[in-house]
Protein backbone atom coordinates (compact mmCIF):
# COMPACT_ATOMS: atom_id res chain seq x y z
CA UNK A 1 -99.93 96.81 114.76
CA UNK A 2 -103.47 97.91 116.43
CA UNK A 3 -105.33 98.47 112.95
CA UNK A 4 -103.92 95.08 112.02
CA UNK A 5 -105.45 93.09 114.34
CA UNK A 6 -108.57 95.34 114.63
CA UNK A 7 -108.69 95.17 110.87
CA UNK A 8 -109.79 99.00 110.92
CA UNK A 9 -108.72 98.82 106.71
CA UNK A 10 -111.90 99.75 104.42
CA UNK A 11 -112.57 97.05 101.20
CA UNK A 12 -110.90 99.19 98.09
CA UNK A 13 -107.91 100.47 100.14
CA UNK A 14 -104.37 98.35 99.42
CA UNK A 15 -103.94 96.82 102.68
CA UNK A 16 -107.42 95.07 102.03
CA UNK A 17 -106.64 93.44 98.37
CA UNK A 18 -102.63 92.40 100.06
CA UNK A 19 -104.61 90.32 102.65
CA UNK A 20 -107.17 88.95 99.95
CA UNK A 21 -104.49 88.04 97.76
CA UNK A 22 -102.47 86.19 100.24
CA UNK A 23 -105.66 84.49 101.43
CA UNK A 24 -106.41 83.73 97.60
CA UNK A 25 -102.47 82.52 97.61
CA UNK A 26 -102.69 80.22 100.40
CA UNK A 27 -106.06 78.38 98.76
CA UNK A 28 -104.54 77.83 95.57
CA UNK A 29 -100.93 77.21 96.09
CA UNK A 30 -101.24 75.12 98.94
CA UNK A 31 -100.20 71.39 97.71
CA UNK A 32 -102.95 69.14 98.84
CA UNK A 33 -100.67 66.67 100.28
CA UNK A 34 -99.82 69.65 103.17
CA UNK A 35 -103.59 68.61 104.66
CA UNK A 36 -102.92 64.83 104.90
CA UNK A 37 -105.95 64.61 107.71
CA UNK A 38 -107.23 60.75 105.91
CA UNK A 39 -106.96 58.09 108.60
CA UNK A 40 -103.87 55.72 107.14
CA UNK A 41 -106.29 53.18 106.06
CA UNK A 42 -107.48 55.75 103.34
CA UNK A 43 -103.76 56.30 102.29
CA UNK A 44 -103.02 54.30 99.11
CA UNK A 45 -99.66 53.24 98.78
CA UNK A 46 -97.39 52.06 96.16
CA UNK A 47 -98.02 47.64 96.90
CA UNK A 48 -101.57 46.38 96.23
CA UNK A 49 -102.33 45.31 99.35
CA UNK A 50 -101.34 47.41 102.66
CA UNK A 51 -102.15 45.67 106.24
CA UNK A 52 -103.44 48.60 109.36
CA UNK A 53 -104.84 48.51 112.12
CA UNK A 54 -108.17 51.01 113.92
CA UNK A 55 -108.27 52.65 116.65
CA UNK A 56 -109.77 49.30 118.26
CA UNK A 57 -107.16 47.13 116.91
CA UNK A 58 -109.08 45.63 114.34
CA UNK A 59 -107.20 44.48 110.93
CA UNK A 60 -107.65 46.25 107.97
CA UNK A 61 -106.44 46.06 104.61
CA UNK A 62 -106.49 48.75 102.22
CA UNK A 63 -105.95 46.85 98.33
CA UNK A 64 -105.38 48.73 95.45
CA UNK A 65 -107.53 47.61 92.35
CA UNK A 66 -105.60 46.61 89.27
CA UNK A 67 -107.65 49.73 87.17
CA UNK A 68 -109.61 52.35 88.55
CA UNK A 69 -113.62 52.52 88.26
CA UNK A 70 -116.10 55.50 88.58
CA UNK A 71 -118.86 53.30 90.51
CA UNK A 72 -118.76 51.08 93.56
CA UNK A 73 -120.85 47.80 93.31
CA UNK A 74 -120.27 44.19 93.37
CA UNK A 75 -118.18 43.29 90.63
CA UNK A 76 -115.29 45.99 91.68
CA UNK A 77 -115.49 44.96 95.50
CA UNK A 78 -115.43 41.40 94.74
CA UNK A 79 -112.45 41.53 92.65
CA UNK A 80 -110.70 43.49 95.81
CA UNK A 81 -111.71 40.22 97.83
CA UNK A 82 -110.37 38.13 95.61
CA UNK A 83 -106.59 40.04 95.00
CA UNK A 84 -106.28 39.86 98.91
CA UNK A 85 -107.29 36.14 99.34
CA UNK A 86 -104.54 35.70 96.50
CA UNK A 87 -102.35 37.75 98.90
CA UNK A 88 -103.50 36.32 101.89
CA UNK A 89 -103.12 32.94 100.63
CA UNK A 90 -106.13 31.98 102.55
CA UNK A 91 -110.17 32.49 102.03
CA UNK A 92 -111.29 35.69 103.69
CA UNK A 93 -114.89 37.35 104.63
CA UNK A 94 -115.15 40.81 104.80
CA UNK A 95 -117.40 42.40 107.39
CA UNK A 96 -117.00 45.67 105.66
CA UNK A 97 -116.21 47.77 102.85
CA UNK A 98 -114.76 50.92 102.56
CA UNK A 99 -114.33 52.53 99.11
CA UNK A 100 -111.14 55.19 98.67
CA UNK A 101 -111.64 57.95 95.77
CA UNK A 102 -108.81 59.65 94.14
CA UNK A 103 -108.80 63.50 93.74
CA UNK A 104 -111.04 63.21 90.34
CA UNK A 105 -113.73 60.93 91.83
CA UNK A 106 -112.30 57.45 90.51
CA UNK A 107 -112.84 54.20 92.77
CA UNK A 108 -109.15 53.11 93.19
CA UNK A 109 -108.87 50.97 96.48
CA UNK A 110 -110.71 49.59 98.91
CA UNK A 111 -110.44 49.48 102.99
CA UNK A 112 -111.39 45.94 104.00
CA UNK A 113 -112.57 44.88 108.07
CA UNK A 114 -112.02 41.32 107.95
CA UNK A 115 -113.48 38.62 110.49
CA UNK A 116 -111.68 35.97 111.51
């Protein structure tokens, strides 16, 4: 048990490459959802247009755009604006903007501070 957690095993001998490989194991089979460390404002869910709240108790709304985008600029975020005023039912102005990337880099929601 010592020479285990000395680690008194030289590189090349077996007990060396079992620990790399269960290292290497752990990296690569790991499911990605096991590290779910995104506040839930970055969460996307299943509806188009999820209400949370910060830390500070301000409102935010994470919506879900109708197609996903690789860029952020004006035309996706105002689109966002206008799906939650649709939602909302009421005329809303954002204070901030908050874009949420899938795993391959793709614009799919936003996270929306809104003043009232």
């Amino acid at each position: 048990m010592k020479q285990f957690l000395l680690w008194s095993f030289d590189r090349g001998s077996w007990h060396y490459d079992v620990m790399c490989g269960l290292i290497l194991a752990f990296i690569f089979l790991t499911p990605h959802s096991a590290f779910n460390d995104r506040p839930e404002y970055m969460q996307v869910s299943g509806e188009w247009v999820h209400r949370t709240e910060d830390k500070n108790g301000n409102t935010i709304y994470t919506v879900k755009l109708e197609m996903p985008v690789f860029f952020d600029g004006d035309g996706p975020r105002s689109s966002a604006t206008k799906l939650l005023e649709k939602v909302l039912a009421e005329p809303v102005k954002p204070s901030k903007h908050q874009p949420i990337y899938d795993w391959t880099d793709r614009l799919i929601a936003y996270a929306i501070w809104i003043e009232r």
